[in-house]
C-alpha atoms as a PDB file:
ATOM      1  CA  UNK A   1     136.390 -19.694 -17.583  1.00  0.00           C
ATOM      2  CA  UNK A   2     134.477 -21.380 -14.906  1.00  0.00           C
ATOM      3  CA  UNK A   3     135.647 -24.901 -13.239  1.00  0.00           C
ATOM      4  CA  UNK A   4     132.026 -27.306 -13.404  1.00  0.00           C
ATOM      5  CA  UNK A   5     131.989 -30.557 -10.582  1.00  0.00           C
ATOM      6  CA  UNK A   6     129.620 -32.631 -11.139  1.00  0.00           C
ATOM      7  CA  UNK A   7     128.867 -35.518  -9.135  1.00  0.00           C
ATOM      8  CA  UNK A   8     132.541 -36.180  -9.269  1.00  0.00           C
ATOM      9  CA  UNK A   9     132.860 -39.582  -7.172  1.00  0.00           C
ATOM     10  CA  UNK A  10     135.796 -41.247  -6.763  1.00  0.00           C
ATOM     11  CA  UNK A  11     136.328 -44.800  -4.953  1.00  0.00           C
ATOM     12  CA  UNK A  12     139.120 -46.918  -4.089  1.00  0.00           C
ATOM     13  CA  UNK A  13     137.965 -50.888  -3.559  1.00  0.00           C
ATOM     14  CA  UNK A  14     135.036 -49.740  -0.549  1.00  0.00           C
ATOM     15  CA  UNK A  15     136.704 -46.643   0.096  1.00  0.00           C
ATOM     16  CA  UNK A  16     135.896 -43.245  -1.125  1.00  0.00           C
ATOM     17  CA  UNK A  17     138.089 -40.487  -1.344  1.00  0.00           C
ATOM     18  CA  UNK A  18     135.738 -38.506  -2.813  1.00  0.00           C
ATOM     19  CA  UNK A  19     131.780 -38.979  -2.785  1.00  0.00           C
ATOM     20  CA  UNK A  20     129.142 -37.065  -4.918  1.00  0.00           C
ATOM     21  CA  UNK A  21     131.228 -33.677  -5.545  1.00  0.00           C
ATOM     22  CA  UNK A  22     129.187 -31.064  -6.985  1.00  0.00           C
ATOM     23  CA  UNK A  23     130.343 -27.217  -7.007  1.00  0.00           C
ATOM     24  CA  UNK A  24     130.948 -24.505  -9.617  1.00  0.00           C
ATOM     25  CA  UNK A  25     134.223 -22.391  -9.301  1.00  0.00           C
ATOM     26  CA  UNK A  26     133.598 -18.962 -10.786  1.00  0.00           C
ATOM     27  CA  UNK A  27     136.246 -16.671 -12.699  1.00  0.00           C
ATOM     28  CA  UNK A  28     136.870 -12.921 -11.584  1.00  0.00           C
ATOM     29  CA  UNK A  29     137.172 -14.926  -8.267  1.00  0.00           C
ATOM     30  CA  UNK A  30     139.587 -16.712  -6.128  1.00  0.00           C
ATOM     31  CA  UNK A  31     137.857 -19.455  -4.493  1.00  0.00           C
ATOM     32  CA  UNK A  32     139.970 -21.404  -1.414  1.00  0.00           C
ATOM     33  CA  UNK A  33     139.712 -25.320  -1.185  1.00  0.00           C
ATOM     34  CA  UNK A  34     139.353 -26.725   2.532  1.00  0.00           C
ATOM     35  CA  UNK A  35     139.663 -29.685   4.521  1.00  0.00           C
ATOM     36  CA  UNK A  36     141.426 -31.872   6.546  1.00  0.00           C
ATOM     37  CA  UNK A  37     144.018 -34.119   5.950  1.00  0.00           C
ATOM     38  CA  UNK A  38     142.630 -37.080   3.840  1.00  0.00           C
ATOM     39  CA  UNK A  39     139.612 -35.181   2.901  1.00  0.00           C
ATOM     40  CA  UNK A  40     139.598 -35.312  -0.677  1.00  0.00           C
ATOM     41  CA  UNK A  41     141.055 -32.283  -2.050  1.00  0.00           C
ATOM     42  CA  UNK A  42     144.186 -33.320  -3.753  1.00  0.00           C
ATOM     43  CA  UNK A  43     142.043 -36.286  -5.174  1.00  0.00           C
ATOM     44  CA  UNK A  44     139.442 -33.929  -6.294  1.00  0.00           C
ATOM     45  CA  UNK A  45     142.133 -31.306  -7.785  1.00  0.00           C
ATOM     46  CA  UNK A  46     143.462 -34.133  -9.459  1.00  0.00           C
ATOM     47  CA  UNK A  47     140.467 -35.237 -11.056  1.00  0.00           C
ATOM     48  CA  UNK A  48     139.851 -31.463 -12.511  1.00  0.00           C
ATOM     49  CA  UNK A  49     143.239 -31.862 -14.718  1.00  0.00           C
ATOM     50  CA  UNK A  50     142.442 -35.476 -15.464  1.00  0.00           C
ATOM     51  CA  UNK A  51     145.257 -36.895 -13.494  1.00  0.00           C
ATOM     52  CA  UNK A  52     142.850 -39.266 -11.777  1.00  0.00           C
ATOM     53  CA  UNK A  53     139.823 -40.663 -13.373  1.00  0.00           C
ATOM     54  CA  UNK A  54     136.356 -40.149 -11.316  1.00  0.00           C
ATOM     55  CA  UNK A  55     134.571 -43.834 -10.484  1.00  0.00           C
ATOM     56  CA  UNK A  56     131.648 -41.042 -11.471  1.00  0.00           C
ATOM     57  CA  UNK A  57     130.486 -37.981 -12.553  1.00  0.00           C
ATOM     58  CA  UNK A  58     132.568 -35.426 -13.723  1.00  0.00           C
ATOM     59  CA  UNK A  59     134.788 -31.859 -13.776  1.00  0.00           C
ATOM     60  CA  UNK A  60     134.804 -29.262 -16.491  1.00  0.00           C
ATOM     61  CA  UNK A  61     136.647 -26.284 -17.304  1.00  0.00           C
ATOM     62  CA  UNK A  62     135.318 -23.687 -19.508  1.00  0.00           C
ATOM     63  CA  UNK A  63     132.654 -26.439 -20.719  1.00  0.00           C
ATOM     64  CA  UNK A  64     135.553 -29.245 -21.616  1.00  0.00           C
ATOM     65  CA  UNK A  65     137.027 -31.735 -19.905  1.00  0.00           C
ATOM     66  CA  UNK A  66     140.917 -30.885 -19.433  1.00  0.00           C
ATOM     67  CA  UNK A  67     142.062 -33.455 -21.917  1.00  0.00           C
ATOM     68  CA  UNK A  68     139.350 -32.251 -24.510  1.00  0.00           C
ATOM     69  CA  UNK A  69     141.431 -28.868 -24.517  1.00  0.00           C
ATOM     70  CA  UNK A  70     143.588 -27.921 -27.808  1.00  0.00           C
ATOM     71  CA  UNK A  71     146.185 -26.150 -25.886  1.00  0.00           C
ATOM     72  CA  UNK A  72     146.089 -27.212 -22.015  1.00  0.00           C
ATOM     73  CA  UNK A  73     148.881 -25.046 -20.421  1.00  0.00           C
ATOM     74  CA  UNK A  74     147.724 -22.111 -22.205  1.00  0.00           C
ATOM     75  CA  UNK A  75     143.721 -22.669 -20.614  1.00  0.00           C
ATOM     76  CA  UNK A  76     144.474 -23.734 -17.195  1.00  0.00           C
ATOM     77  CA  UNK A  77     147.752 -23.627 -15.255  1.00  0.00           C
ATOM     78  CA  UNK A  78     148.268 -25.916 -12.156  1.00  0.00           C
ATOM     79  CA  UNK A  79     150.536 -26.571  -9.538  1.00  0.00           C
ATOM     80  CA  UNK A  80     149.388 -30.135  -8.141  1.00  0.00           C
ATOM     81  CA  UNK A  81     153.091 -30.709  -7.547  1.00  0.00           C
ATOM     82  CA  UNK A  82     156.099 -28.387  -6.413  1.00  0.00           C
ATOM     83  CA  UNK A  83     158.879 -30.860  -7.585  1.00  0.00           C
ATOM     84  CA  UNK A  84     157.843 -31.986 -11.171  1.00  0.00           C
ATOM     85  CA  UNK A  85     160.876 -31.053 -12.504  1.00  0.00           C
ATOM     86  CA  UNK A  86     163.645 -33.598 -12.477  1.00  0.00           C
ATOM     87  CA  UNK A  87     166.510 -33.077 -10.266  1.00  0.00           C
ATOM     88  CA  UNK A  88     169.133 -32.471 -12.769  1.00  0.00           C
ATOM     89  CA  UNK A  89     167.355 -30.156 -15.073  1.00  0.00           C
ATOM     90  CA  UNK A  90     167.907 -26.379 -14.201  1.00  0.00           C
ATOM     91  CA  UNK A  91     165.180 -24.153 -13.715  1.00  0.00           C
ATOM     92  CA  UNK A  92     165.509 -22.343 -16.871  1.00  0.00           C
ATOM     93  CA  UNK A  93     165.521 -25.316 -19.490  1.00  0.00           C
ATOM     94  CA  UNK A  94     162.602 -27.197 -17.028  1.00  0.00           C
ATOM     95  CA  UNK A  95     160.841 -24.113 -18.520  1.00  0.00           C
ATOM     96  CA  UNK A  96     162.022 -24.301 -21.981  1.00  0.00           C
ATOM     97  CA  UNK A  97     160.899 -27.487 -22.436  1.00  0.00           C
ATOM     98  CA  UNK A  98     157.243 -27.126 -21.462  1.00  0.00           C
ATOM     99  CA  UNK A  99     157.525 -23.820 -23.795  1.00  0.00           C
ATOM    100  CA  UNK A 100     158.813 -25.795 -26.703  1.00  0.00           C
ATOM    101  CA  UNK A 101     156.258 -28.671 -26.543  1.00  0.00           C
ATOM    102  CA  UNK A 102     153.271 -26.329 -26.046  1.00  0.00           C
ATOM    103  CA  UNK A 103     154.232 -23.600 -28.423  1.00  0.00           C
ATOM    104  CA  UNK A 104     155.010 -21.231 -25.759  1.00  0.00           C
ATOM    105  CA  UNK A 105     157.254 -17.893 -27.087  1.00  0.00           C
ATOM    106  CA  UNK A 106     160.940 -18.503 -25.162  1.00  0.00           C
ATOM    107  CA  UNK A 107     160.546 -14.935 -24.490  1.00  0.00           C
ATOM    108  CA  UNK A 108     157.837 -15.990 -21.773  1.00  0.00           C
ATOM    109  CA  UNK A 109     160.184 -18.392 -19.926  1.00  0.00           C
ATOM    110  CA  UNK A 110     162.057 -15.284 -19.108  1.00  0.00           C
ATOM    111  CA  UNK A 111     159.013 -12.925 -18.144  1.00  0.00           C
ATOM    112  CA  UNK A 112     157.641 -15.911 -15.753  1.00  0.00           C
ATOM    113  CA  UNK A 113     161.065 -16.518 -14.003  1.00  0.00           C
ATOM    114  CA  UNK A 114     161.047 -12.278 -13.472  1.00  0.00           C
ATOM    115  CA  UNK A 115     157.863 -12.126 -12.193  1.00  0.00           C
ATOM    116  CA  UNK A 116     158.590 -15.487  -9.428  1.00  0.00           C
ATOM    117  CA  UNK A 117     161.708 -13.788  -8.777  1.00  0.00           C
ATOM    118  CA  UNK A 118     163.793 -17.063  -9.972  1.00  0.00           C
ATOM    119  CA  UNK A 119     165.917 -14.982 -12.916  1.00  0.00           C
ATOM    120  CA  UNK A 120     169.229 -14.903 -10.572  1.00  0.00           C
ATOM    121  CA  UNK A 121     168.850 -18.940  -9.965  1.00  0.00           C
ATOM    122  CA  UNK A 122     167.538 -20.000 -13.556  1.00  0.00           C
ATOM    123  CA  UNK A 123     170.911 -21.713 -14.256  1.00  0.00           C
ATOM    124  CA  UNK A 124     171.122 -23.823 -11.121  1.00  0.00           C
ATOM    125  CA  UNK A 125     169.678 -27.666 -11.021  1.00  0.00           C
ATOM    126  CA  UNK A 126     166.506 -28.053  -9.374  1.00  0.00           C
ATOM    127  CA  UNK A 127     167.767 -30.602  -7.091  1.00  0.00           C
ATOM    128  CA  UNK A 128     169.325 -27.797  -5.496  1.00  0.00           C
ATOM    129  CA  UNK A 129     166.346 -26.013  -4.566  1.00  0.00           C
ATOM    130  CA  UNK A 130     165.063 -25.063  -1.510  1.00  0.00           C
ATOM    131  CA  UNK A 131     161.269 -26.136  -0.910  1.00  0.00           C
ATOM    132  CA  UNK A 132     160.240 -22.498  -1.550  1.00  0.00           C
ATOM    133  CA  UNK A 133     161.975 -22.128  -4.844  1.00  0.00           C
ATOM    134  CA  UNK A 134     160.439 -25.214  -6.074  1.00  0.00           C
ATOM    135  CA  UNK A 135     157.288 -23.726  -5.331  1.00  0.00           C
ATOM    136  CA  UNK A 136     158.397 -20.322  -6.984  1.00  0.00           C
ATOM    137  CA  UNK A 137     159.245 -22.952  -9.883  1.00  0.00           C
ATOM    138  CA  UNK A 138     156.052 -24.329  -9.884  1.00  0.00           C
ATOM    139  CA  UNK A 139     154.440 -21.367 -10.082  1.00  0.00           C
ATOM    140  CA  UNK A 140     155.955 -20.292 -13.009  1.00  0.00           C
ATOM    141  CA  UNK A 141     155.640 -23.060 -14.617  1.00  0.00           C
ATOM    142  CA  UNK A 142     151.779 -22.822 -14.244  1.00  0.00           C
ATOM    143  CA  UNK A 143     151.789 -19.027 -15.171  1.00  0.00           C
ATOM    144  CA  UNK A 144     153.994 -19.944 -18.373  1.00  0.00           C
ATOM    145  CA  UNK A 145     150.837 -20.365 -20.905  1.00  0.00           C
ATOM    146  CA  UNK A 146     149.244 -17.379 -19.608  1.00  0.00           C
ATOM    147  CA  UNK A 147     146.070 -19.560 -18.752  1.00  0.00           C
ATOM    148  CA  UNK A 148     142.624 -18.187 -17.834  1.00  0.00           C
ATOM    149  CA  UNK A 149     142.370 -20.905 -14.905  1.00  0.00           C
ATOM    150  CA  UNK A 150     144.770 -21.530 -12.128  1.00  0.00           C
ATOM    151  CA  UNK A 151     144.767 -24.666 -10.008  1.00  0.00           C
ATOM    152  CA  UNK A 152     146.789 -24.297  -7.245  1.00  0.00           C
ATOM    153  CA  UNK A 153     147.499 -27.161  -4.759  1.00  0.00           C
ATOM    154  CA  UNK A 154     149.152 -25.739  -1.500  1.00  0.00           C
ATOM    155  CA  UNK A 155     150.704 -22.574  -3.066  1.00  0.00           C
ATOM    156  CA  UNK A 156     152.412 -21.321  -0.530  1.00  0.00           C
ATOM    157  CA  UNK A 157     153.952 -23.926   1.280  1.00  0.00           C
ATOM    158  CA  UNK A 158     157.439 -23.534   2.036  1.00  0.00           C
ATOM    159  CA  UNK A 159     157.584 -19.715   1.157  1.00  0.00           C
ATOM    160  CA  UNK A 160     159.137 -17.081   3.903  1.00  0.00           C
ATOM    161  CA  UNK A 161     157.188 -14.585   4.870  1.00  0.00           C
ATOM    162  CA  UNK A 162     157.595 -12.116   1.390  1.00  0.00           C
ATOM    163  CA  UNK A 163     156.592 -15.528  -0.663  1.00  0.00           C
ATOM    164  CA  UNK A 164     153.223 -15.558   1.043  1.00  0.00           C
ATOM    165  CA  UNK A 165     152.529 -11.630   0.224  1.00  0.00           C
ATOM    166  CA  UNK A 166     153.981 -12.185  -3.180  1.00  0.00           C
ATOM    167  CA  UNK A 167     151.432 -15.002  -3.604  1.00  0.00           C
ATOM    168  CA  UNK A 168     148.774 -13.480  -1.960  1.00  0.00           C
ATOM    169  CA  UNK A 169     148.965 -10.091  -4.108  1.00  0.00           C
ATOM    170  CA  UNK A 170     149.987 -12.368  -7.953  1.00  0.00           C
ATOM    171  CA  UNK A 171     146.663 -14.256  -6.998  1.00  0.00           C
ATOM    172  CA  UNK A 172     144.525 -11.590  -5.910  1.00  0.00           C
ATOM    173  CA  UNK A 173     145.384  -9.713  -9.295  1.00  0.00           C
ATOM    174  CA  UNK A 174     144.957 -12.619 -11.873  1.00  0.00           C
ATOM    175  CA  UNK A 175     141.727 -12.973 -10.147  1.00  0.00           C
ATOM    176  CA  UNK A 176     141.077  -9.232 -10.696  1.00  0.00           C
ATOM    177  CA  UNK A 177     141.964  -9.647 -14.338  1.00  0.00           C
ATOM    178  CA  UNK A 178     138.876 -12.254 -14.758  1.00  0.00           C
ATOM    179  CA  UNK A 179     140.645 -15.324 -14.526  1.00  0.00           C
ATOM    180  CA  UNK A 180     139.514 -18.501 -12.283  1.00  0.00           C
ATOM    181  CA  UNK A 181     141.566 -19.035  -9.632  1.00  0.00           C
ATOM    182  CA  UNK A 182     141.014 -22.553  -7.279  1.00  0.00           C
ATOM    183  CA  UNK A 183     143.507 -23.224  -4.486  1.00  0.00           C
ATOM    184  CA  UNK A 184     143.827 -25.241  -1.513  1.00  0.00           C
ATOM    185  CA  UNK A 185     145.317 -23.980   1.705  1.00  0.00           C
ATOM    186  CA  UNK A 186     146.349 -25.037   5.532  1.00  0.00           C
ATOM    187  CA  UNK A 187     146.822 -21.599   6.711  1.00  0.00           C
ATOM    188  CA  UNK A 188     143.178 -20.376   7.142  1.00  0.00           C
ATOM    189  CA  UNK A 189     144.302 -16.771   8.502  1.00  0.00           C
ATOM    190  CA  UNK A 190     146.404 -16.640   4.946  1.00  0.00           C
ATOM    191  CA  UNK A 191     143.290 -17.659   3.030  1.00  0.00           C
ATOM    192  CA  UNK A 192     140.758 -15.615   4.533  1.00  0.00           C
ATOM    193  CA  UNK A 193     142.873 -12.320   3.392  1.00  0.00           C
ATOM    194  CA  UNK A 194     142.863 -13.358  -0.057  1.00  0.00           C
ATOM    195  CA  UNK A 195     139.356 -15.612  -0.788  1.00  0.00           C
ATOM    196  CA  UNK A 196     136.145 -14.309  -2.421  1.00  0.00           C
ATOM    197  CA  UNK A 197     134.353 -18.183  -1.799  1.00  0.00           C
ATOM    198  CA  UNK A 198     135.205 -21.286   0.233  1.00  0.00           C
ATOM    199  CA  UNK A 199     134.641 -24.847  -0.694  1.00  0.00           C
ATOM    200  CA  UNK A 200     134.803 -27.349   2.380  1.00  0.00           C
ATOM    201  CA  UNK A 201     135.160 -30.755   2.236  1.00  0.00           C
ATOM    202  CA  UNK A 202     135.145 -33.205   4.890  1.00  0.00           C
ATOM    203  CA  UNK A 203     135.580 -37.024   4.380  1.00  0.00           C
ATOM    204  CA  UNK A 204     135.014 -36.457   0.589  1.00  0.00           C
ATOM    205  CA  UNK A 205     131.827 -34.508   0.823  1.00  0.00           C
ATOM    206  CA  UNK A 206     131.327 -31.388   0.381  1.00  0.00           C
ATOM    207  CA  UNK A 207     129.692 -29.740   3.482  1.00  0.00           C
ATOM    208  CA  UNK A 208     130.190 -26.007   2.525  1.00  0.00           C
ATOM    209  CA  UNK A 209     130.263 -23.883  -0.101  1.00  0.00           C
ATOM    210  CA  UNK A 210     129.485 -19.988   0.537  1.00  0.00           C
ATOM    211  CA  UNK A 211     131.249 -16.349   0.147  1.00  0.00           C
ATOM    212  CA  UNK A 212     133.991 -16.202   2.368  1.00  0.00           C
ATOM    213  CA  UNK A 213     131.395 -13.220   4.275  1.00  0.00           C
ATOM    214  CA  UNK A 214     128.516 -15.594   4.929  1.00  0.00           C
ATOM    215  CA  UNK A 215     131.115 -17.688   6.999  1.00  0.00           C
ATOM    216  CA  UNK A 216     132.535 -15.350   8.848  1.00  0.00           C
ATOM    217  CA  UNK A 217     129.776 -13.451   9.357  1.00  0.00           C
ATOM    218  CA  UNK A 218     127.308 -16.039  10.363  1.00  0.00           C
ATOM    219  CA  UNK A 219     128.661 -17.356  13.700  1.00  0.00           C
ATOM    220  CA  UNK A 220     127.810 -17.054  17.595  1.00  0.00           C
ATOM    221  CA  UNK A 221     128.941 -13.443  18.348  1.00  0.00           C
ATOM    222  CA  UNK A 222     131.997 -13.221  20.844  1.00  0.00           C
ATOM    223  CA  UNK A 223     132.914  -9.674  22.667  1.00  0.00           C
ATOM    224  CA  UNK A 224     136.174  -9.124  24.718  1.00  0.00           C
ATOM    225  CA  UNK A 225     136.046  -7.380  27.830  1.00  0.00           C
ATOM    226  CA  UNK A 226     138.564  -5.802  30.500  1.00  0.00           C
ATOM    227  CA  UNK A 227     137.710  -4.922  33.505  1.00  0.00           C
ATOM    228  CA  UNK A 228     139.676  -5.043  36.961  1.00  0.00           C
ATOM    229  CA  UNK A 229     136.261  -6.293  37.754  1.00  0.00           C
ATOM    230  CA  UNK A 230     136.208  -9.567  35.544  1.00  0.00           C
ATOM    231  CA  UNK A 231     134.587 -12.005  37.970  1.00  0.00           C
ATOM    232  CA  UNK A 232     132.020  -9.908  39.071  1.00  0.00           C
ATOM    233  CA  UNK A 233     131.171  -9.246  35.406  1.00  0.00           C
ATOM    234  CA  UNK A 234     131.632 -12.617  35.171  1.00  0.00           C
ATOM    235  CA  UNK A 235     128.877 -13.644  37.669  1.00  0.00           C
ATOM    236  CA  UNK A 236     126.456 -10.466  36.589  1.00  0.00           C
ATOM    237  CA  UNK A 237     126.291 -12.087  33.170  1.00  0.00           C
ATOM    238  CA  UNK A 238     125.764 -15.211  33.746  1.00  0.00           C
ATOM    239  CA  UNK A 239     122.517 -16.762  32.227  1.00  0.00           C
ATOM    240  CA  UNK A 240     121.326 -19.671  30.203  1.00  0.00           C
ATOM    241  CA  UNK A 241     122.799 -19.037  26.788  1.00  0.00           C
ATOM    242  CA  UNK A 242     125.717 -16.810  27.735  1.00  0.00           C
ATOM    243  CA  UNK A 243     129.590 -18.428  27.506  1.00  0.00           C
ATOM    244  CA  UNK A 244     132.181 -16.432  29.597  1.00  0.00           C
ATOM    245  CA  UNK A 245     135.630 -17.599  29.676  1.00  0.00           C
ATOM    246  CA  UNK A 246     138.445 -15.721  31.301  1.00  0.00           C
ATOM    247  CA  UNK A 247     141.284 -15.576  29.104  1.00  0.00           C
ATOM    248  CA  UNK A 248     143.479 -13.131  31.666  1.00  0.00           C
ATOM    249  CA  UNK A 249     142.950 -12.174  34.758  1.00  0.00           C
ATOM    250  CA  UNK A 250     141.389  -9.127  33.890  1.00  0.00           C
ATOM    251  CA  UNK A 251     139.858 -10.171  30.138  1.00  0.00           C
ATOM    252  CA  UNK A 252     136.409 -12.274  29.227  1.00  0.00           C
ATOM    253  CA  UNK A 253     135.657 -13.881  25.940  1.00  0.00           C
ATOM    254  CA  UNK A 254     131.272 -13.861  26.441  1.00  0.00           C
ATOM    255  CA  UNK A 255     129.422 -15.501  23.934  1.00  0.00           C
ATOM    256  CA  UNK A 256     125.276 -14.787  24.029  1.00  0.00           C
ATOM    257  CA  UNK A 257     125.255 -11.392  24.621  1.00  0.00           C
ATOM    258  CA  UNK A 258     125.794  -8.146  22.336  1.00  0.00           C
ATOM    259  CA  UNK A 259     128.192  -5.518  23.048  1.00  0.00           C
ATOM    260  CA  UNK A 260     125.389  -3.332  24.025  1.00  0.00           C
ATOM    261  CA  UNK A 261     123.859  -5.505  26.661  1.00  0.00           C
ATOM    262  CA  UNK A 262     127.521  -6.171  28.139  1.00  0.00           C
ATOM    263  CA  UNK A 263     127.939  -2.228  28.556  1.00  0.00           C
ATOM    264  CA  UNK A 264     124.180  -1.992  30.227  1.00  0.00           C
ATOM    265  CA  UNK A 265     125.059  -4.643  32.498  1.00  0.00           C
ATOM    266  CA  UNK A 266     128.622  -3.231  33.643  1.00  0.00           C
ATOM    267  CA  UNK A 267     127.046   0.440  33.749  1.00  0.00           C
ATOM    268  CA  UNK A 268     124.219  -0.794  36.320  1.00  0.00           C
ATOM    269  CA  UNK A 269     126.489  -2.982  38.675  1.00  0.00           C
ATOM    270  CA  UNK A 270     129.006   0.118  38.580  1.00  0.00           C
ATOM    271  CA  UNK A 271     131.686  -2.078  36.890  1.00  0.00           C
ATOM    272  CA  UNK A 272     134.406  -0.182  34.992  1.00  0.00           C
ATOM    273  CA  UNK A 273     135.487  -1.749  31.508  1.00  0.00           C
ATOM    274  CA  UNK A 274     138.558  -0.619  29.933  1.00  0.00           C
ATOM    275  CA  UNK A 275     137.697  -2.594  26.922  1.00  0.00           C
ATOM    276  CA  UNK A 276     134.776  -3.660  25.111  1.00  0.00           C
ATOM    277  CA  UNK A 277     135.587  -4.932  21.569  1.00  0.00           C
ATOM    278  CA  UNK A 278     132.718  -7.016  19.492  1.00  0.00           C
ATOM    279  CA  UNK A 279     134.991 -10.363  17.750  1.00  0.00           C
ATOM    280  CA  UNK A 280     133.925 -11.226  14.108  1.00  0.00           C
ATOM    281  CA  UNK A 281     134.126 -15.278  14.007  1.00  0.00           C
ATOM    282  CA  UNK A 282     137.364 -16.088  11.943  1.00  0.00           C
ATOM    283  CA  UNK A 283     137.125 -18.276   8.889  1.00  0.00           C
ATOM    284  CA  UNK A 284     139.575 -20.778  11.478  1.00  0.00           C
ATOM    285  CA  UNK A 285     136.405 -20.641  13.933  1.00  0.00           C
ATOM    286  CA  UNK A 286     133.889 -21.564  10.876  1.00  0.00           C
ATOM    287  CA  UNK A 287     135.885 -24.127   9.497  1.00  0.00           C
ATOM    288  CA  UNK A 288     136.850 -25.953  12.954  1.00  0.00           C
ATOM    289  CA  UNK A 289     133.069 -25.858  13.610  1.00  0.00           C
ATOM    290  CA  UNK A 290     132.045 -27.021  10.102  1.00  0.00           C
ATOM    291  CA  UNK A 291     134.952 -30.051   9.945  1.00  0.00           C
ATOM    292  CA  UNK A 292     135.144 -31.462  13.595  1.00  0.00           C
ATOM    293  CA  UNK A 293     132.904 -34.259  12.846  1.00  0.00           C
ATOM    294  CA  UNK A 294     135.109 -35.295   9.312  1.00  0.00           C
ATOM    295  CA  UNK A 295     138.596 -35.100  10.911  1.00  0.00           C
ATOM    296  CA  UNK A 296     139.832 -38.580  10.293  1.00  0.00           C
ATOM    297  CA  UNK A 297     143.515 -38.136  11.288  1.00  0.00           C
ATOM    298  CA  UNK A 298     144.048 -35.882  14.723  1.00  0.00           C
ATOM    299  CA  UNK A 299     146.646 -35.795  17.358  1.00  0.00           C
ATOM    300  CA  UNK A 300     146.838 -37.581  20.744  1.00  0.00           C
END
């Protein structure tokens, strides 16, 4: 099951939120939704499971709009919002009751609150639930049709540090099973151990959408170097197109020049290096370079 955006526009009065969306979300794949605050994710996740209706254009899954599909829960799961569930309702019952109006076996209420680890707390009231075991909730609530497409809105927020890897590793397999998975994310260093493709958006336009590789891959390389003799490196390096930056007293960050040439240069001004490690750009570095001109909200 693929996820189709088409032109998916979306406008508030003269505002956009979202402005000529086009990308294709492939299954056997997870596939990591990015962008700043107030970019357009949420609206465009939204639009996917027909919560908001586009101005324009439009967002398939499997070939169907959401709402065109016989059994919903059972085709795509999503988690768009952590505390659906009303206050009152335990965790167990919440569960029930999507099972019962979508035709869902009981039996899988219980295999979904096993698997998110919420079978010891399925008789207390979601109201007392701490932000991670709503999310654990959530989860299982998305997971309870056994869907072939997962939308996932901020999965991990508010899990400890065994949430994350449980998250990371349930995603990575579904994925491995053939299924679609689509989630949004604020911790890039999470993302970039789990994501096959990245979609970027930045003030509701899409301005990437590549393997996770091509990204990482493609930027300015950076080597780190130690040496007792930093500033003379420092000053043997220097040339139009080289960066150096001193991050220690004894370590360089040098941008311009390959490991190799660093090395030659060192060797022939008799400079000893005690490290000389080549840095692959992070998916942080490509997305701070791809956004910085569609941040709308940022700190003093």
């Amino acid at each position: 099951m693929t996820i189709q955006v088409d032109g998916l526009t979306k406008r508030y009065g003269d505002r956009y939120a979202v402005k000529d969306a086009t990308f294709t979300v492939e299954a056997g794949k997870v596939t990591g939704f990015l962008g700043p605050n107030g970019a357009g994710k949420s609206t465009t996740m939204r639009s996917i499971v027909g919560l908001d209706h586009p101005t324009s254009g439009f967002a398939l899954i499997d070939g169907r709009r959401y709402v065109e599909h016989r059994a919903p829960l059972s085709s795509v799961g999503a988690l768009l919002e952590a505390k659906a569930a009303h206050r009152s309702r335990t965790a167990r019952n919440f569960l029930d009751s999507l099972a019962v109006t979508h035709r869902i076996p009981r039996m899988r209420v219980e295999e979904v609150l096993e698997a998110t680890g919420l079978t010891s707390v399925a008789a207390r009231q979601v109201g007392s639930f701490s932000l991670g075991m709503g999310q654990r909730l959530g989860i299982a609530a998305s997971l309870l049709g056994d869907p072939g497409t997962l939308i996932l809105d901020e999965p991990v927020n508010g899990l400890d540090p065994e949430g994350v890897t449980w998250v990371r590793s349930l995603l990575r397999r579904l994925a491995d099973e053939g299924r679609t998975v689509f989630l949004s994310s604020h911790l890039l260093g999470e993302l970039a151990l789990i994501a096959d493709h990245v979609i970027i958006i930045g003030r509701g336009r899409i301005i990437a959408d590549a393997p996770i590789g091509a990204l990482t891959d493609g930027g300015t390389e950076r080597v780190r170097v130690r040496s007792a003799q930093s500033a003379t490196l420092a000053s043997r390096v220097a040339a139009e197109g080289v960066t150096t930056v001193s991050t220690a007293n004894d370590t360089l960050e040098i941008e311009g020049l390959t490991a190799e040439q660093i090395a030659v240069t060192a060797r022939d001004a008799g400079i000893l290096l005690t490290e000389l490690t080549p840095l692959k750009q992070t998916l942080e570095d490509a997305y701070n370079a791809l956004t910085r001109e569609a941040i709308e909200y940022t700190s003093a």
